[in-house]
C-alpha atoms as a PDB file:
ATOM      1  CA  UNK A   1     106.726 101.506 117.035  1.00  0.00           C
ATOM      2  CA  UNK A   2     110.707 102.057 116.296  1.00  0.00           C
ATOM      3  CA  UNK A   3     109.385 105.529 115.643  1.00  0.00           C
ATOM      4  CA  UNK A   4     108.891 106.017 118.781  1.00  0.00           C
ATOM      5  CA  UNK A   5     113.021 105.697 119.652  1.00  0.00           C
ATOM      6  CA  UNK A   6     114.654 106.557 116.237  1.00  0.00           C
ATOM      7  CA  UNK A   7     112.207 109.184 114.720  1.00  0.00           C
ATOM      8  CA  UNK A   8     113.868 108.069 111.013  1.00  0.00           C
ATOM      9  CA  UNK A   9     111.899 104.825 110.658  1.00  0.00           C
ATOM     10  CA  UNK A  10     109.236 106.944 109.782  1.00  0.00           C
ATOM     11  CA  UNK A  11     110.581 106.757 106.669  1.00  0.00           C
ATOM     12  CA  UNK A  12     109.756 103.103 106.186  1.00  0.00           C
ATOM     13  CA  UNK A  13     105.825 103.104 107.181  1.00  0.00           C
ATOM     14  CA  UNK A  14     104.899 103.525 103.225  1.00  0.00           C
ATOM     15  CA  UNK A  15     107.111 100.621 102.443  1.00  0.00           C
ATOM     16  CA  UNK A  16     105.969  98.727 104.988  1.00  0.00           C
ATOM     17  CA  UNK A  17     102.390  98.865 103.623  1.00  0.00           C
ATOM     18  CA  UNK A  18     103.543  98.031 100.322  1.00  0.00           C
ATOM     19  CA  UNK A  19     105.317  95.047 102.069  1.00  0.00           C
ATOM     20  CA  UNK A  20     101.766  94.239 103.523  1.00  0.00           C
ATOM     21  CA  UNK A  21     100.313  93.800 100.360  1.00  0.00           C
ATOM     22  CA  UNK A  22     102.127  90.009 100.321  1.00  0.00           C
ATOM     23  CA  UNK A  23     102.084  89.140 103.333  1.00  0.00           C
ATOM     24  CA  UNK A  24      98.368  87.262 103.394  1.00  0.00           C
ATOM     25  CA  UNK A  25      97.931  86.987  99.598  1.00  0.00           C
ATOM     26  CA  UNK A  26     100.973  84.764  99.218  1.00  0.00           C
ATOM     27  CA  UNK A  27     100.981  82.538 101.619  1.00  0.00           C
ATOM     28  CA  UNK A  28      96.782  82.238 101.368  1.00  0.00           C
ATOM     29  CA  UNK A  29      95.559  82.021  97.837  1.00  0.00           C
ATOM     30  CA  UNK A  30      92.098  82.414  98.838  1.00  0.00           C
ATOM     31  CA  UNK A  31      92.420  85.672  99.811  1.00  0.00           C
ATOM     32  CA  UNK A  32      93.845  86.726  96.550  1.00  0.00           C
ATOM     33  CA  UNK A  33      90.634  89.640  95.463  1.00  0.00           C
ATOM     34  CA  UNK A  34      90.270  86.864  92.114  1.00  0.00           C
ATOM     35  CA  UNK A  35      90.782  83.123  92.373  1.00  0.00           C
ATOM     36  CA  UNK A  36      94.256  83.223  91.637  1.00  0.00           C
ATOM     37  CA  UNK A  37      97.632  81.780  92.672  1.00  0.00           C
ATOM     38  CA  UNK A  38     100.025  83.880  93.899  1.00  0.00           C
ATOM     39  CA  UNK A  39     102.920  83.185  91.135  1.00  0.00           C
ATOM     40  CA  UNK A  40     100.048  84.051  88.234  1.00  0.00           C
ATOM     41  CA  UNK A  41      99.383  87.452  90.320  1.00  0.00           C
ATOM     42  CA  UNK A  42     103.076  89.362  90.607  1.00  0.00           C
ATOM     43  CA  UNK A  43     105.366  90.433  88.227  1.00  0.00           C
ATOM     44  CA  UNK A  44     109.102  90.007  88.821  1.00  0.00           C
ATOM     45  CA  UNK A  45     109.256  93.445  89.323  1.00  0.00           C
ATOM     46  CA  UNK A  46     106.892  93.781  91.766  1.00  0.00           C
ATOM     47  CA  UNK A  47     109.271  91.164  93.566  1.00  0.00           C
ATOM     48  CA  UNK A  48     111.961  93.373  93.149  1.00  0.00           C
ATOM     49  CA  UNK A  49     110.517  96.178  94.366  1.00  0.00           C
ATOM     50  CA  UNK A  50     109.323  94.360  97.560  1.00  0.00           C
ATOM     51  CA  UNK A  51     113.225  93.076  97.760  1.00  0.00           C
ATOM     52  CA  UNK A  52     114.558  96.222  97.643  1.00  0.00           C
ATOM     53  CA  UNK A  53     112.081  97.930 100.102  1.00  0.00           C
ATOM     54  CA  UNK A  54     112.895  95.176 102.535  1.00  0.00           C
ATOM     55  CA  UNK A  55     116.838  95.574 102.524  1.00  0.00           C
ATOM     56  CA  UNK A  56     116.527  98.985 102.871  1.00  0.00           C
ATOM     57  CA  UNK A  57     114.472  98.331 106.489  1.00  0.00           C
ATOM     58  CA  UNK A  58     117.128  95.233 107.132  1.00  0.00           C
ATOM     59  CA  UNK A  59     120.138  97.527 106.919  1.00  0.00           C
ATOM     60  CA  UNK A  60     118.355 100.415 108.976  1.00  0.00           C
ATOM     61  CA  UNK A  61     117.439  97.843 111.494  1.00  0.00           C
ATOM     62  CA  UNK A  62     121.053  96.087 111.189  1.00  0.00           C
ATOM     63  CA  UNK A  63     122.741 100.291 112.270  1.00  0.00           C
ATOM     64  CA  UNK A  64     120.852 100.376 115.076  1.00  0.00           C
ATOM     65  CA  UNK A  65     121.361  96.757 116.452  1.00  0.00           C
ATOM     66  CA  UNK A  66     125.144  97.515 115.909  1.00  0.00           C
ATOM     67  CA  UNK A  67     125.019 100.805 117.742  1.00  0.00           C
END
């Protein structure tokens, strides 16, 4: 929807569908694909990676708040 107003957030959609990916998983463990829990199913660096995708859209959002 920011798209819509600043046509650069674009840029975050694919990150934002990687974000997805935790969103239910970790906070539900049943709907994990296996019977799992979520600390036995990511790897630090898929942490970082999520970490990193989610400053990036922080900062973006944080420019144009400030403008």
């Amino acid at each position: 929807m920011c798209s819509r107003y600043e046509e650069d957030f674009d840029n975050f959609v694919e990150g934002g569908m990687i974000l997805d990916r935790y969103y239910i998983p970790t906070r539900y463990p049943g709907a994990l694909a296996r019977p799992a829990v979520p600390y036995r199913s990511y790897l630090s660096k898929d942490a970082q990676e999520a970490i990193n995708i989610a400053a990036k859209i922080v900062e973006r959002v944080k420019r144009e708040i400030e403008k």
